[in-house]
PDB file of N, CA and C in Angstrom:
ATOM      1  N   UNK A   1     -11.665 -62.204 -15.537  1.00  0.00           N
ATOM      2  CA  UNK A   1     -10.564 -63.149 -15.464  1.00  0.00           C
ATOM      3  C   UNK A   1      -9.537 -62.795 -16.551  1.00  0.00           C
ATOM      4  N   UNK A   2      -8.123 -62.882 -16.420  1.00  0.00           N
ATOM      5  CA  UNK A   2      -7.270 -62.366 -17.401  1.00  0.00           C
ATOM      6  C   UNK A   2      -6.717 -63.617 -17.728  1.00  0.00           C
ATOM      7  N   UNK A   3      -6.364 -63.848 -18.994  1.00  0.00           N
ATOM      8  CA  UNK A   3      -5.482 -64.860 -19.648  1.00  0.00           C
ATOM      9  C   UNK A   3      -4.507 -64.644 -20.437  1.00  0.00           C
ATOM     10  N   UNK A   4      -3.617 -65.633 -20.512  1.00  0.00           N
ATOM     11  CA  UNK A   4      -2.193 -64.823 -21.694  1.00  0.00           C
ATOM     12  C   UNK A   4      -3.164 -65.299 -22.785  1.00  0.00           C
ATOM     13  N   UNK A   5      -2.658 -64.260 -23.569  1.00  0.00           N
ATOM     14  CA  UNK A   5      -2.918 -64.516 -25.214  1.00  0.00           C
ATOM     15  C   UNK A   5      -2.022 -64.932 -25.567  1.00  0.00           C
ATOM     16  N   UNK A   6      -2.757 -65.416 -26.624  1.00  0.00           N
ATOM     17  CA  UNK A   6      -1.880 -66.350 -27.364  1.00  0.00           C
ATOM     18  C   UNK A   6      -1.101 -65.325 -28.334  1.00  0.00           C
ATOM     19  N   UNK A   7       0.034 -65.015 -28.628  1.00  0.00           N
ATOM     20  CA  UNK A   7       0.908 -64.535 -29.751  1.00  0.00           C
ATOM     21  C   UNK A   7       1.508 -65.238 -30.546  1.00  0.00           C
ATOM     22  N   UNK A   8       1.283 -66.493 -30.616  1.00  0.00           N
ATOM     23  CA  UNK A   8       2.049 -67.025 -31.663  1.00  0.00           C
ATOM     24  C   UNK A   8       2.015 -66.634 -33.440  1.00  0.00           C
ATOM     25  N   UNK A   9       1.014 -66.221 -34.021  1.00  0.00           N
ATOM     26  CA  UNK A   9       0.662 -65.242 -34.516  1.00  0.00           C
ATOM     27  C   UNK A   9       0.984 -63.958 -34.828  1.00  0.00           C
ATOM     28  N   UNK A  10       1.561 -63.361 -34.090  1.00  0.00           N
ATOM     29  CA  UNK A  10       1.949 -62.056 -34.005  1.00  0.00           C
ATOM     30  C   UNK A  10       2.317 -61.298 -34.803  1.00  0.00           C
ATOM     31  N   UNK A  11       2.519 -60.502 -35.223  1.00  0.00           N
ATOM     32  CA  UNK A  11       2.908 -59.703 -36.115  1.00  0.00           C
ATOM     33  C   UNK A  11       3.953 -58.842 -36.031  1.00  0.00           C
ATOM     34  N   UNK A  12       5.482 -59.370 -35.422  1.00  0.00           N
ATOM     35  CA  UNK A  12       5.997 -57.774 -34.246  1.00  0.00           C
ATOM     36  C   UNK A  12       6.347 -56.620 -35.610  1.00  0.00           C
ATOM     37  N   UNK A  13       6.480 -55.394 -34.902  1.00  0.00           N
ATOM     38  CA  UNK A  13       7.220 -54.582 -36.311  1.00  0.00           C
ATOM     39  C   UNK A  13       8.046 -53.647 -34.911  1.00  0.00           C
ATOM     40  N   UNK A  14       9.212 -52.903 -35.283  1.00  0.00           N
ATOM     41  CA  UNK A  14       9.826 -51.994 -34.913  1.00  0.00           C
ATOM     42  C   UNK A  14       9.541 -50.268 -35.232  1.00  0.00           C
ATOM     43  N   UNK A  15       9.826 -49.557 -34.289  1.00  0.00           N
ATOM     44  CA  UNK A  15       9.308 -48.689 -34.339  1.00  0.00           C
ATOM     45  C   UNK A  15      10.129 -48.082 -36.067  1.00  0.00           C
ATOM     46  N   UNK A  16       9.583 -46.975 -36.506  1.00  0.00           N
ATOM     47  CA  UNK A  16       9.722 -46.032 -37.559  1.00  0.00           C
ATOM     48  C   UNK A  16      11.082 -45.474 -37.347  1.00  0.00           C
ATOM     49  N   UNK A  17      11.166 -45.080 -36.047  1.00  0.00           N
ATOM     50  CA  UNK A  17      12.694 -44.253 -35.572  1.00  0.00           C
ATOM     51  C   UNK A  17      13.674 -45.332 -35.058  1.00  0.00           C
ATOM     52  N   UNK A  18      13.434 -46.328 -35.333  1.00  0.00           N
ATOM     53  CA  UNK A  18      14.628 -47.473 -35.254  1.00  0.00           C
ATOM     54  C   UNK A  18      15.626 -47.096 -36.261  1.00  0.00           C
ATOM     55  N   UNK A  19      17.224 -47.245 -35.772  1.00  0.00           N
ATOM     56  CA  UNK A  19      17.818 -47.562 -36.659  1.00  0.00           C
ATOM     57  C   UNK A  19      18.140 -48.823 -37.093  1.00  0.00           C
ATOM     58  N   UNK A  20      17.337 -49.268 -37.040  1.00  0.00           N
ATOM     59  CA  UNK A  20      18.039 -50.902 -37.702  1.00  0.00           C
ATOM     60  C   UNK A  20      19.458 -51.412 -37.323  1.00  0.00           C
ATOM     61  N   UNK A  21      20.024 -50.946 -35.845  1.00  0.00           N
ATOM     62  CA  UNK A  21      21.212 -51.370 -35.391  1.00  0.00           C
ATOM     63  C   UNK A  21      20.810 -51.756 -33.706  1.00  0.00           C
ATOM     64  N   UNK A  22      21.629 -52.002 -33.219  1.00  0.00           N
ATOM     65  CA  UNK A  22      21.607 -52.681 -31.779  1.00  0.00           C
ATOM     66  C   UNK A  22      21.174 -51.511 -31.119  1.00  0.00           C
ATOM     67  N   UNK A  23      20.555 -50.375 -31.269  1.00  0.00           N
ATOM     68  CA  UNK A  23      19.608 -49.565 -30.274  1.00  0.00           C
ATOM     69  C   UNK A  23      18.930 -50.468 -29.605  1.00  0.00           C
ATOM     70  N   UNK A  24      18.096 -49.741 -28.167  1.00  0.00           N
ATOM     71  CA  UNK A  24      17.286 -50.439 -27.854  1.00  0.00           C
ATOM     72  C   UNK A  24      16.256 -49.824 -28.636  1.00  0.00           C
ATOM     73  N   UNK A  25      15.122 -50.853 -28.505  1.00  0.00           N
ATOM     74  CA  UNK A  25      13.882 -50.353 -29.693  1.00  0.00           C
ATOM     75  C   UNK A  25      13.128 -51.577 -29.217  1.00  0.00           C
ATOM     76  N   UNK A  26      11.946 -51.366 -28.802  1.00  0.00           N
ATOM     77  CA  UNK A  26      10.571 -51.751 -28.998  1.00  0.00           C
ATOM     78  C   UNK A  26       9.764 -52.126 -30.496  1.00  0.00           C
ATOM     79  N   UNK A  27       9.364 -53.661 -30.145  1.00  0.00           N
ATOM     80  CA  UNK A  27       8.574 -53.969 -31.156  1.00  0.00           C
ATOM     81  C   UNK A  27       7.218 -54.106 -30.115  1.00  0.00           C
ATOM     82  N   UNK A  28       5.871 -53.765 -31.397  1.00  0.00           N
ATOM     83  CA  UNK A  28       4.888 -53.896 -31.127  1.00  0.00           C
ATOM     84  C   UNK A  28       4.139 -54.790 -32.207  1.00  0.00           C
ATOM     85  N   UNK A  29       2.765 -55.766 -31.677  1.00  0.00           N
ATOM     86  CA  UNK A  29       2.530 -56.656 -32.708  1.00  0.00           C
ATOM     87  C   UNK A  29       1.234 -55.870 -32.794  1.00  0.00           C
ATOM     88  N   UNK A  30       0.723 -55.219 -33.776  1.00  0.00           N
ATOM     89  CA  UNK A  30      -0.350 -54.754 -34.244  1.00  0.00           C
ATOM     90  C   UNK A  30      -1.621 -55.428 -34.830  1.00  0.00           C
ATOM     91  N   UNK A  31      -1.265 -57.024 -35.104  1.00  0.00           N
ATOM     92  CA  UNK A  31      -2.482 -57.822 -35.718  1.00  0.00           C
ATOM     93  C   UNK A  31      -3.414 -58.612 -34.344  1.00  0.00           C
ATOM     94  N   UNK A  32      -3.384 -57.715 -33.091  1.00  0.00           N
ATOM     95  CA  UNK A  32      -3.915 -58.623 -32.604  1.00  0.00           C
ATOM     96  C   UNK A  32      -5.547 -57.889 -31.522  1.00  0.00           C
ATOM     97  N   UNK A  33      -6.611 -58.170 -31.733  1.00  0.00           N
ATOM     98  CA  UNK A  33      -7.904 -57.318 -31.286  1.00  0.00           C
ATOM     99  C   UNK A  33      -7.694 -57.059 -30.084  1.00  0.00           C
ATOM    100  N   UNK A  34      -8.111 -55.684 -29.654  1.00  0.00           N
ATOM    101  CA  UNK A  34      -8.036 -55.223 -28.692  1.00  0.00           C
ATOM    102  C   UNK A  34      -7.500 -55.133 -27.485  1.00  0.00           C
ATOM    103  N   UNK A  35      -6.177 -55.553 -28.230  1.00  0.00           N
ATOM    104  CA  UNK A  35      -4.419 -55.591 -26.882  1.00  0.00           C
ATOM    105  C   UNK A  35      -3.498 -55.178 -27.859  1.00  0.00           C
ATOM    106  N   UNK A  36      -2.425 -55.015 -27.612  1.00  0.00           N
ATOM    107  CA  UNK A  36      -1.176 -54.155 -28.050  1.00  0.00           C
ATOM    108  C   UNK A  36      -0.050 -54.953 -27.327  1.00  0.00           C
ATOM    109  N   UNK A  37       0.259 -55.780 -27.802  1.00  0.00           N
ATOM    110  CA  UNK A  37       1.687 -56.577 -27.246  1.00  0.00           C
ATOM    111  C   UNK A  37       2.651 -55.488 -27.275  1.00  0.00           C
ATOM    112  N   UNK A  38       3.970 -55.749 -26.669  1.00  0.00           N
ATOM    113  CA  UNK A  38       5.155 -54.952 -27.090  1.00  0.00           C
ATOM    114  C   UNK A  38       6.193 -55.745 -26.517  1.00  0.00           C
ATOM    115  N   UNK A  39       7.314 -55.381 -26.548  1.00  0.00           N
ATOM    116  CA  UNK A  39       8.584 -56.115 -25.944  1.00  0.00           C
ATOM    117  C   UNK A  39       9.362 -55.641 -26.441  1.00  0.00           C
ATOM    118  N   UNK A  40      10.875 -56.143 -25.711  1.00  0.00           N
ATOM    119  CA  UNK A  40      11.967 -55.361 -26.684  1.00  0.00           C
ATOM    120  C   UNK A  40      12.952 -56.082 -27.591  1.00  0.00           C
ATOM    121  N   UNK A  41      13.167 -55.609 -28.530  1.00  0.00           N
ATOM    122  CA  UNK A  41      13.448 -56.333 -30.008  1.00  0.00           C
ATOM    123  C   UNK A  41      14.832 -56.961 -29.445  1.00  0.00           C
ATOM    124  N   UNK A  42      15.444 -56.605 -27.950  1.00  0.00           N
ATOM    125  CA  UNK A  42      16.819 -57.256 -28.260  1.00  0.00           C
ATOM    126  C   UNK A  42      16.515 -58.871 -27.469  1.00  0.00           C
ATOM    127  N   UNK A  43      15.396 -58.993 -26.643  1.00  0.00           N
ATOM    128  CA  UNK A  43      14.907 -60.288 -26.027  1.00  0.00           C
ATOM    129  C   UNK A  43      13.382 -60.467 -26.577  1.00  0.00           C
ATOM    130  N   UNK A  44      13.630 -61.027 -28.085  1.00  0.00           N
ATOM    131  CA  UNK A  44      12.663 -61.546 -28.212  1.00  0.00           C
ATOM    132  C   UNK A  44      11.477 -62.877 -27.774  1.00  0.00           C
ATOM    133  N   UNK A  45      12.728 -63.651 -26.848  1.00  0.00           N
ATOM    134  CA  UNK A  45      12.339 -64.057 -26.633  1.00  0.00           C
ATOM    135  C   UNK A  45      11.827 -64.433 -25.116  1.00  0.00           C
ATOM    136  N   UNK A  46      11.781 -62.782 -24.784  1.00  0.00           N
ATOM    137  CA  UNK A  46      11.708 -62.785 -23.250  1.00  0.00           C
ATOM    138  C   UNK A  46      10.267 -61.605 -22.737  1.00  0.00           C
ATOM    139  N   UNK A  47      10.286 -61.137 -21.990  1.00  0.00           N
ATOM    140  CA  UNK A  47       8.950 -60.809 -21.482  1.00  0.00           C
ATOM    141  C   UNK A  47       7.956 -59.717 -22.624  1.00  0.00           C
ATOM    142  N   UNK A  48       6.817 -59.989 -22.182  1.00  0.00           N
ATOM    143  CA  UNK A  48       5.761 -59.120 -23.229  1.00  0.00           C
ATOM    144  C   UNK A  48       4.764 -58.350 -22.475  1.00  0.00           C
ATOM    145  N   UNK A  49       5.012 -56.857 -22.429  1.00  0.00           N
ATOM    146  CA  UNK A  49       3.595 -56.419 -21.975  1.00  0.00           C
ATOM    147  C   UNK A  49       2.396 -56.177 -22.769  1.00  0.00           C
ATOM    148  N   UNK A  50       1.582 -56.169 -22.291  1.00  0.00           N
ATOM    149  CA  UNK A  50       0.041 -56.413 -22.648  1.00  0.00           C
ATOM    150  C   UNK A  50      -0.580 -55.490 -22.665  1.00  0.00           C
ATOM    151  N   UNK A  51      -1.038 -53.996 -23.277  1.00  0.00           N
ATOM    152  CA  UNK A  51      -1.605 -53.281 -22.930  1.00  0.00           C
ATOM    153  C   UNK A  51      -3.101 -53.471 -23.970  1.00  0.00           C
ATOM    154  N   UNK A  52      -3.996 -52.551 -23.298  1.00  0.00           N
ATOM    155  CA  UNK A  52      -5.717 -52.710 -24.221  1.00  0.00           C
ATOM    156  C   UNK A  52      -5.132 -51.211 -25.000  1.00  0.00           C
ATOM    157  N   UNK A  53      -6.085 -51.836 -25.872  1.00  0.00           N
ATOM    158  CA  UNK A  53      -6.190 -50.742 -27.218  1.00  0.00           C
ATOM    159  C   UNK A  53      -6.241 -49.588 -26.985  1.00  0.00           C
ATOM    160  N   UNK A  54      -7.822 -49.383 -26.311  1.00  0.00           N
ATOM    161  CA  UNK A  54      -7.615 -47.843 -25.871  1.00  0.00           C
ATOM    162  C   UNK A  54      -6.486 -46.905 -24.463  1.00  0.00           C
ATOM    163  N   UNK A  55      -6.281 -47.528 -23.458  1.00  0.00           N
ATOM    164  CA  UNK A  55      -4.633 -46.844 -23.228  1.00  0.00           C
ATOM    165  C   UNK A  55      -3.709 -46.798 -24.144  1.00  0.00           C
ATOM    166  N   UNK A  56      -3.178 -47.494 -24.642  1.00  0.00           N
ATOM    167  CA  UNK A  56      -2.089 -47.835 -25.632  1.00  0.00           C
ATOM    168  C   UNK A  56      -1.945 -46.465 -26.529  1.00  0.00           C
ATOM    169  N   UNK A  57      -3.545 -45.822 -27.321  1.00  0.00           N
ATOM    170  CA  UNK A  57      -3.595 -45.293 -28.066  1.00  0.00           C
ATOM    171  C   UNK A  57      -3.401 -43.846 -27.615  1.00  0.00           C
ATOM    172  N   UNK A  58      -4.073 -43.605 -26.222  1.00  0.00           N
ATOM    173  CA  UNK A  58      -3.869 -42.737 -25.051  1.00  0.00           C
ATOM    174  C   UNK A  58      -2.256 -42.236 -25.011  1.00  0.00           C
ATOM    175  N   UNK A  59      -1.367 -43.241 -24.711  1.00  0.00           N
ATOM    176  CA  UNK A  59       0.199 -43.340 -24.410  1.00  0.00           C
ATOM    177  C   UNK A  59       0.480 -42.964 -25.827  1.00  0.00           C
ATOM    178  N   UNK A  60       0.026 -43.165 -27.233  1.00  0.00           N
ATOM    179  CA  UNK A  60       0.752 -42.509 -28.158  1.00  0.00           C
ATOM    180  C   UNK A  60       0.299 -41.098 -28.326  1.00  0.00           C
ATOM    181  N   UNK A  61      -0.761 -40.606 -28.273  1.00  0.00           N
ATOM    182  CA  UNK A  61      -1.125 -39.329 -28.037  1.00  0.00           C
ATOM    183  C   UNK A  61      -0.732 -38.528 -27.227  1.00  0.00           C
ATOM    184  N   UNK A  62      -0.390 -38.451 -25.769  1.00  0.00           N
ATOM    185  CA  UNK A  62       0.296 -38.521 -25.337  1.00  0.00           C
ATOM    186  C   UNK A  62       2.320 -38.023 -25.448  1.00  0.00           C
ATOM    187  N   UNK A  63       2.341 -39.112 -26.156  1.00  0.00           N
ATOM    188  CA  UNK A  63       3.754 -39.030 -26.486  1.00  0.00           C
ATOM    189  C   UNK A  63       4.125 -37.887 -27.759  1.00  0.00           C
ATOM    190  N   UNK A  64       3.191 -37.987 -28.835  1.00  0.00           N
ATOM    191  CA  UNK A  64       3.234 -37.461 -30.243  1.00  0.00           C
ATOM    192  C   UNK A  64       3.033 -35.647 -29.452  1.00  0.00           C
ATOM    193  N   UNK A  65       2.173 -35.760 -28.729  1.00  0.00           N
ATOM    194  CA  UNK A  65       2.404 -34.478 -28.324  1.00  0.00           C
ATOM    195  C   UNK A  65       3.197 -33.573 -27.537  1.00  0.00           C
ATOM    196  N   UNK A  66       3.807 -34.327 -26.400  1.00  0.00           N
ATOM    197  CA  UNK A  66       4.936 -34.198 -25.856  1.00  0.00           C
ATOM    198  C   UNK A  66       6.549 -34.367 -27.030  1.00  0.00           C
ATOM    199  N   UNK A  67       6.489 -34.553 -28.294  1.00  0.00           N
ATOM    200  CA  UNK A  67       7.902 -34.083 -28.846  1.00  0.00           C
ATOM    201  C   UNK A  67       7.832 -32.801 -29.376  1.00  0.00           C
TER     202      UNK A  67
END
């Protein structure tokens, strides 16, 4: 059975390669067990995907190797 989690809690942070200006840029909340929130920093207060830990970690491996 799947349920929303709760994020109120959350922790969001922006990526490293943000410039700290109106880019688009993804925040991810990292304090939370075995899911990986994300969304995008310009609608915070609008949709959140949900991914599990281990894809998530998959998709950065993945990525780190593809630059």
């Amino acid at each position: 059975m799947n349920r929303t989690p709760d994020l109120t809690t959350a922790a969001w942070r922006k990526s490293s390669h943000s410039d700290g200006g109106a880019s688009n840029c993804l925040e991810v909340a990292d304090n939370q067990p075995d899911i990986v929130p994300v969304r995008d920093s310009k609608q915070p207060d609008g949709p959140i995907l949900v991914f599990g830990a281990s894809p998530w970690a998959s998709f950065l491996t993945y990525v780190t190797r593809s630059l």
